[in-house]
Every structure is written in structure tokens, then in C-alpha cells.
N, C-alpha and C. Protein backbone atom coordinates (compact mmCIF):
# COMPACT_ATOMS: atom_id res chain seq x y z
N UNK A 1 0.83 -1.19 0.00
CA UNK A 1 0.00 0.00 0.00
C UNK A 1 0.87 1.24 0.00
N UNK A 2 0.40 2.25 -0.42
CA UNK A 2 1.18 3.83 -0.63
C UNK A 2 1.51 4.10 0.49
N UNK A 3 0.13 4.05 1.31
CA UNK A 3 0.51 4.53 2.88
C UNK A 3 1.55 3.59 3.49
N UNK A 4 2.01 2.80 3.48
CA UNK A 4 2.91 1.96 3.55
C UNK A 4 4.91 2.51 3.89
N UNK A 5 4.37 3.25 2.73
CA UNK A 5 5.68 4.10 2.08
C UNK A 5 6.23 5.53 3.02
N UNK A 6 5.53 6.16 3.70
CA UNK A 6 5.32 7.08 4.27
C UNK A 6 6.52 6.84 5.51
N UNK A 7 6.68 6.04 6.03
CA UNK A 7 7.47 5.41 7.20
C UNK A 7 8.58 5.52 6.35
N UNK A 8 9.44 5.56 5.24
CA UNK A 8 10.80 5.49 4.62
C UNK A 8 10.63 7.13 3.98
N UNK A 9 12.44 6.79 3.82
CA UNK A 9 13.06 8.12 4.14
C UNK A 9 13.16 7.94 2.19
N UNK A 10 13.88 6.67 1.64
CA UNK A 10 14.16 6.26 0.58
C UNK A 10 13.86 4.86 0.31
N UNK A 11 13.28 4.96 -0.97
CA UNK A 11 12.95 3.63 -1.56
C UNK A 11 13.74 3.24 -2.95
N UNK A 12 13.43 1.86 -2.91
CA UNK A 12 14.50 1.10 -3.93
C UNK A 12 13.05 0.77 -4.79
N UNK A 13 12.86 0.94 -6.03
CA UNK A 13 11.90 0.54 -7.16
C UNK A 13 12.70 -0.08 -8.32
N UNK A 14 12.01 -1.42 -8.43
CA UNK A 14 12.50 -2.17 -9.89
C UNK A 14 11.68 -3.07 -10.36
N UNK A 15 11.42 -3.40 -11.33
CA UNK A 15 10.41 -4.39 -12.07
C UNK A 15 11.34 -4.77 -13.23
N UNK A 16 10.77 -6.03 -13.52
CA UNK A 16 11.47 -6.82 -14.98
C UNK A 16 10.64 -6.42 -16.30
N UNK A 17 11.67 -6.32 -17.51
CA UNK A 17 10.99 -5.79 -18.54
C UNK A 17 10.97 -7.07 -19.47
N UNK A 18 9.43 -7.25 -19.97
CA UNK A 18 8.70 -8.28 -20.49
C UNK A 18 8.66 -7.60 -22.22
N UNK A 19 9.12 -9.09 -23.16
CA UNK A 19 9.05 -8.98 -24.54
C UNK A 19 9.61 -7.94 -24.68
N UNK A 20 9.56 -6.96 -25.58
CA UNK A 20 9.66 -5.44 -25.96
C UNK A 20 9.98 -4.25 -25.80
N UNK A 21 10.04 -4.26 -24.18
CA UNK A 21 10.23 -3.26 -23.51
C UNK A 21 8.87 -2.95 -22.36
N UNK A 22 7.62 -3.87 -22.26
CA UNK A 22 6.49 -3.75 -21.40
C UNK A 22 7.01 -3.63 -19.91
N UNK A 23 6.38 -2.64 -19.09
CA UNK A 23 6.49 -2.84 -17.57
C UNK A 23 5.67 -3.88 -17.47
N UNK A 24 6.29 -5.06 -16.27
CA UNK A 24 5.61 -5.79 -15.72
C UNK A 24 4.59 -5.96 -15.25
N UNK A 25 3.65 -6.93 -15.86
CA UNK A 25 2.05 -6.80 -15.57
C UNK A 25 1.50 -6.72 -14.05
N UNK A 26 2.37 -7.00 -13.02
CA UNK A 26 1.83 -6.86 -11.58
C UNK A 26 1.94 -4.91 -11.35
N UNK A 27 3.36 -4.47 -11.97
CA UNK A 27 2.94 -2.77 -11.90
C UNK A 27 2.19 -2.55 -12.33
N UNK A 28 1.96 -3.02 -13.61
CA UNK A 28 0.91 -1.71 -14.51
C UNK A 28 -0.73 -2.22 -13.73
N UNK A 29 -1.07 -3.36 -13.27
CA UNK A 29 -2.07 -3.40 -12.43
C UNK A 29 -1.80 -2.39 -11.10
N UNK A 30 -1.07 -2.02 -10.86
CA UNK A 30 -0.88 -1.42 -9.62
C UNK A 30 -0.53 0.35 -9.34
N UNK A 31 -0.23 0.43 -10.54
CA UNK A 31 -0.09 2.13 -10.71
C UNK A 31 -0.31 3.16 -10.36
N UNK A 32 -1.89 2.91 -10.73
CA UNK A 32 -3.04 3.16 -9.81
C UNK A 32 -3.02 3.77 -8.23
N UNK A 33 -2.58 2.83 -7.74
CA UNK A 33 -2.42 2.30 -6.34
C UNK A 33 -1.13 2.96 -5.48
N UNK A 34 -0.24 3.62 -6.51
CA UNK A 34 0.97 4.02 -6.20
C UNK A 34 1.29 5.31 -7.11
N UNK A 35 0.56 6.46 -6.38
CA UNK A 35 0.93 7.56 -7.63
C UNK A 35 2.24 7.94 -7.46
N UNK A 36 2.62 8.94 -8.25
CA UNK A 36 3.86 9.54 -8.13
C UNK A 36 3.76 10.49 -6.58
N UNK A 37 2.64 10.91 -6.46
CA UNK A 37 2.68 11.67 -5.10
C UNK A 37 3.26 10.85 -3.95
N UNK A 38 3.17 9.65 -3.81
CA UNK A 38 3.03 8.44 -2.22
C UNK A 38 4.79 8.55 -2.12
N UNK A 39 5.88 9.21 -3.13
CA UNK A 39 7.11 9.34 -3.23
C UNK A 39 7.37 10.43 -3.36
N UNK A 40 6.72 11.39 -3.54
CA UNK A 40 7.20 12.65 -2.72
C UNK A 40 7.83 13.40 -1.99
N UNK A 41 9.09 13.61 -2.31
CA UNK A 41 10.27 13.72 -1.21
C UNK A 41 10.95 12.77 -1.16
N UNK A 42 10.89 11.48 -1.19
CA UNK A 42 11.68 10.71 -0.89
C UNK A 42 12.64 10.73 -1.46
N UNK A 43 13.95 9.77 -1.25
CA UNK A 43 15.00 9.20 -2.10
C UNK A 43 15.06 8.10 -2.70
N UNK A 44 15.23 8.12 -4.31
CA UNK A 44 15.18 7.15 -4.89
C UNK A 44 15.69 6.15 -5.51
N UNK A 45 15.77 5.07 -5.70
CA UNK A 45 16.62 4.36 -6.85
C UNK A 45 16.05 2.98 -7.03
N UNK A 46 16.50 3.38 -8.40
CA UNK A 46 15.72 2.04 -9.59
C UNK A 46 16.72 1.25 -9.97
N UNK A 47 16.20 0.25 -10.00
CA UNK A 47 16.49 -1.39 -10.70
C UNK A 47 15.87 -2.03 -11.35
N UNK A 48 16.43 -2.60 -12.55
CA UNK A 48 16.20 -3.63 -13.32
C UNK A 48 16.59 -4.86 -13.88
N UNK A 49 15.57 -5.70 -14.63
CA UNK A 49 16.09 -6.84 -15.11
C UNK A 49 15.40 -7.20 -16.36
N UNK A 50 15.98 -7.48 -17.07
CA UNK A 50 16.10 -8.28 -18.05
C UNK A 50 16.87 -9.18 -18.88
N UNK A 51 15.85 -8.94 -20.50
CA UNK A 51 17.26 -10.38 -21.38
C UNK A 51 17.85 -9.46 -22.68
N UNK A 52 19.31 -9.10 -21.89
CA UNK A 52 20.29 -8.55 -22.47
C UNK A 52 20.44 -9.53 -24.53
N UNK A 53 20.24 -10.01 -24.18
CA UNK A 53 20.69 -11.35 -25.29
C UNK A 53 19.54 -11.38 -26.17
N UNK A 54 18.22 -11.49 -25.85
CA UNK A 54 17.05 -11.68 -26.96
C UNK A 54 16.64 -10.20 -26.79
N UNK A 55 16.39 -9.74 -26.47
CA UNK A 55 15.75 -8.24 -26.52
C UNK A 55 17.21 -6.66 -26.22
N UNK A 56 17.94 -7.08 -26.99
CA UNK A 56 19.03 -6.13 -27.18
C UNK A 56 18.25 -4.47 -26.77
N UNK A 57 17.17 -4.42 -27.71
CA UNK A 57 17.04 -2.81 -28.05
C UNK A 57 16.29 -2.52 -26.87
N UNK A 58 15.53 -3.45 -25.76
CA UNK A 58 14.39 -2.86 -25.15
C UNK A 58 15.28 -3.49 -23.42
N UNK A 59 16.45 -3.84 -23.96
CA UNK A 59 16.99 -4.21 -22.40
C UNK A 59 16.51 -3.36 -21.50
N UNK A 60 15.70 -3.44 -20.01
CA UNK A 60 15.48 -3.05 -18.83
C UNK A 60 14.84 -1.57 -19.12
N UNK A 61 14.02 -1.87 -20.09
CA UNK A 61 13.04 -0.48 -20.82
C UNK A 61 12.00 -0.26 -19.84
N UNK A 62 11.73 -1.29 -19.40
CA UNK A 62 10.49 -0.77 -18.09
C UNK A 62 11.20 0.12 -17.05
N UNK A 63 12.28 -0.09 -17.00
CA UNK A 63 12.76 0.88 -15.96
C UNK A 63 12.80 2.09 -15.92
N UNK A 64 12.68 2.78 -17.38
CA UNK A 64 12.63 4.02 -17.50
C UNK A 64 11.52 4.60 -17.57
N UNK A 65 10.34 3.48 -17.52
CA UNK A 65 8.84 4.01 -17.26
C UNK A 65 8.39 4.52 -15.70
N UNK A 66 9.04 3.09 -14.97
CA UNK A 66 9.23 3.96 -13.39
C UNK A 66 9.98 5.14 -13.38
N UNK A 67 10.83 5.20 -13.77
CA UNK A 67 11.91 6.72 -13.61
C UNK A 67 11.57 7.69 -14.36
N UNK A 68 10.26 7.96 -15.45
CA UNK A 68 9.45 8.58 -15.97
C UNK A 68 8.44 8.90 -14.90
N UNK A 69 7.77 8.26 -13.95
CA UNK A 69 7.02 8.37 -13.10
C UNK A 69 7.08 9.02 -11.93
N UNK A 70 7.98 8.42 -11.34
CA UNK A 70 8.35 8.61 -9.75
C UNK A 70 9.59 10.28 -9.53
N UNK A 71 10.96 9.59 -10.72
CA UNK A 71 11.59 10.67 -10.80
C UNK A 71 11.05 11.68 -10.03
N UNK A 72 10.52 12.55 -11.01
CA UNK A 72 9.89 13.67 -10.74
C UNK A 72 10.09 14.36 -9.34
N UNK A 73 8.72 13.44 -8.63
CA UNK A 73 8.23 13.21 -7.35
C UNK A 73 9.62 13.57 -6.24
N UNK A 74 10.91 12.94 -6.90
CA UNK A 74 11.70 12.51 -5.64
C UNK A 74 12.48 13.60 -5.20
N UNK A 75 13.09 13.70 -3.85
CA UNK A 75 13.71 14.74 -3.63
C UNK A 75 15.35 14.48 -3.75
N UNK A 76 15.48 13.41 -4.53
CA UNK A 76 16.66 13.17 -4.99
C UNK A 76 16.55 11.31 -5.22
N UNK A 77 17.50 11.02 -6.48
CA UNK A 77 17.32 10.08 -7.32
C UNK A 77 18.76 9.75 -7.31
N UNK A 78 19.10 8.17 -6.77
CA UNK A 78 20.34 7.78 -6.66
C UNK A 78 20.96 6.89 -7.73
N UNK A 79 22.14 6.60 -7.72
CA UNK A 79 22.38 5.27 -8.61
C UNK A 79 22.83 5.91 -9.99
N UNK A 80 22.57 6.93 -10.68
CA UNK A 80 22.62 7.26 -11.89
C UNK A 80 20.91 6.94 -12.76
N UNK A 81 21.64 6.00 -14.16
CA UNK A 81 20.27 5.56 -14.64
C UNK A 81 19.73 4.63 -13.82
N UNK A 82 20.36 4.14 -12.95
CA UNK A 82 19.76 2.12 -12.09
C UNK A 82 20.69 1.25 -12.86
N UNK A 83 20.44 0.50 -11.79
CA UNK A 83 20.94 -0.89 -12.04
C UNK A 83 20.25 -1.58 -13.26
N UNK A 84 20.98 -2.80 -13.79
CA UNK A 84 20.52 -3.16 -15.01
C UNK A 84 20.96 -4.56 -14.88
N UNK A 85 20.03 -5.34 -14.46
CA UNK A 85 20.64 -7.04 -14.67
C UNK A 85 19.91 -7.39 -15.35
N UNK A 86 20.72 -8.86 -15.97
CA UNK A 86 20.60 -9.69 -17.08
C UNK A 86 21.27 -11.09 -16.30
N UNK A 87 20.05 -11.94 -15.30
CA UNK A 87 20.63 -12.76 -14.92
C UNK A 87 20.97 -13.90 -15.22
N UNK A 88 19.83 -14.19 -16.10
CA UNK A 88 19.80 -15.54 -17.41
C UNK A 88 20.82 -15.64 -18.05
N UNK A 89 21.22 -14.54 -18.89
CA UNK A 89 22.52 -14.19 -19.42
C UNK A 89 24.17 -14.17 -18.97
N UNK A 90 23.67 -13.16 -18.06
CA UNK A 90 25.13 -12.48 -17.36
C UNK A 90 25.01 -12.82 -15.84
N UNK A 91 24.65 -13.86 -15.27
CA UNK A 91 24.41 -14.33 -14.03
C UNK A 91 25.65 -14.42 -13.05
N UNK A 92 26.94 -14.81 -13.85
CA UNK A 92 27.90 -14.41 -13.30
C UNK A 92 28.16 -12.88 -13.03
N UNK A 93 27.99 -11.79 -13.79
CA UNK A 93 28.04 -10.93 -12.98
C UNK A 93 27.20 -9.80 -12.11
N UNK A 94 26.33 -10.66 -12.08
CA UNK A 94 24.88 -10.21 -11.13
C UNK A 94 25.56 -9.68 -9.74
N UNK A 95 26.27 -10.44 -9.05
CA UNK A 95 26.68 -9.78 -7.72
C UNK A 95 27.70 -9.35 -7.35
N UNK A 96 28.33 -8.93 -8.20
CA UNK A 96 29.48 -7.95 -8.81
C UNK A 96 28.75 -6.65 -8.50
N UNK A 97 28.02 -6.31 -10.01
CA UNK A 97 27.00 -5.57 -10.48
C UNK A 97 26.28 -5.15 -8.98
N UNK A 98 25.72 -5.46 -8.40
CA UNK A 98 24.71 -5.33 -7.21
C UNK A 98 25.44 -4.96 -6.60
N UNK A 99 26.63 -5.13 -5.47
CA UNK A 99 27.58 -4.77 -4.81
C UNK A 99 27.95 -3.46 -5.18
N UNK A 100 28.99 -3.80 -6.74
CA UNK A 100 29.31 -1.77 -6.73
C UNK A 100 27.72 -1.14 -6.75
N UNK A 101 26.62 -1.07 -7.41
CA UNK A 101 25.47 -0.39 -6.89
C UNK A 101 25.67 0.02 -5.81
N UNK A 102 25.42 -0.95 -4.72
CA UNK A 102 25.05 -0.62 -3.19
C UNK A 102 26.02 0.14 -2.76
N UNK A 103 27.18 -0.19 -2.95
CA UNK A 103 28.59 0.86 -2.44
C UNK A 103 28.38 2.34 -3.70
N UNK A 104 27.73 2.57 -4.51
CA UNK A 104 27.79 3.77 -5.29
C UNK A 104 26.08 4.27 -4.48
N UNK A 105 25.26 3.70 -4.29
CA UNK A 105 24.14 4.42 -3.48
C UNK A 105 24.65 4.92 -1.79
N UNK A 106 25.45 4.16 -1.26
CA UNK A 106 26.00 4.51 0.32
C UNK A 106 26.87 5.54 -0.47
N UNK A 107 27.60 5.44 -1.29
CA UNK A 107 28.28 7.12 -1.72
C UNK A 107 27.81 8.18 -2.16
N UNK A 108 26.60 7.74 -2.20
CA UNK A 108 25.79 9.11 -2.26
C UNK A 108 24.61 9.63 -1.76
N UNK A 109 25.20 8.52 -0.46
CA UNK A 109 24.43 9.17 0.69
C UNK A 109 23.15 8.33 1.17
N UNK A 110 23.13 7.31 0.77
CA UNK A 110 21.98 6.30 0.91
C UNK A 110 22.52 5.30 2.44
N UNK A 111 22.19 5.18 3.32
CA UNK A 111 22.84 4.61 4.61
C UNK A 111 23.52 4.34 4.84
């Protein structure tokens, strides 16, 4: 729930991008439910996943639909563009990848 959200200072948002570049069908049911206002102030950062390998052009394209959304809203947006995994693919370097993230969000100020 939105109200949910209210208790954090900063939130982490990511969904997997389906075929083409589609946000994931549990967000786009949920959108609704989560305006850009319920992040308001907060601090942000996005993550994604997808398949680097079959969908070259639309790799982790949903992610920029959240960061089209929320952005805005935030009173600061961490990480750069977000994270971008491809674990099917590039599974070996999934927690590589995740690690420098987390040490580049604590450098900029994230806990």
C-alpha cells in the first residue's frame, strides 16, 4: 500500500521488462495504487532486469517508465540511470553488479 511508504526516508523501485520493452504486468495493475505523489520527497533508486541477449534494443526499458514516473516526485534520485541485470545471461556478474550499486548508493548518501 502507498501509505505503507510514508514510514521510509528512501525507496529502492524495480520491475522486470517483459518482450519489448512492457512494464511488468503486476505494476501496470498497480499504478493506480501508487501515484507519483506516495514518493514525494523521498529518495530514490531504480532497478532492473532483463534479457540482455534476446531483446538487445528494449533491455530493462520498463525501468525508464518507473523513472518517468516517480523521478519527478523525488527529492533526490540515486544510482545514476539504475541498475541493469541480465541474470539468465550475465548471471555471473549479477553480484558484482549489485555490490558496486550498493557501495555507489551509500556514496551518495543512501545509509
Amino acid at each position: 500500500r502507498a501509505s505503507d511508504l510514508a514510514k521510509y526516508d528512501a525507496v529502492l523501485l524495480g520491475t522486470s521488462t517483459w518482450g519489448t520493452g512492457a512494464l511488468q504486468e503486476d505494476w501496470r495493475r498497480r499504478l493506480t495504487e501508487f501515484p507519483a505523489e506516495c514518493l514525494k520527497g523521498k529518495i530514490l533508486a531504480f532497478f532492473g532486469l532483463g534479457d540482455k541477449i534476446a531483446f538487445p534494443e528494449t533491455f530493462c526499458a520498463a525501468l525508464s517508465q518507473l523513472d518517468a514516473l516517480y523521478a519527478p516526485a523525488a527529492s533526490q534520485v540515486l544510482g545514476g540511470t539504475g541498475l541493469t541485470l541480465d541474470d539468465d545471461n550475465q548471471g555471473l556478474l549479477t553480484e558484482g553488479k549489485v555490490a558496486g550499486w550498493a557501495d555507489r548508493l551509500k556514496s551518495e548518501g543512501l545509509g
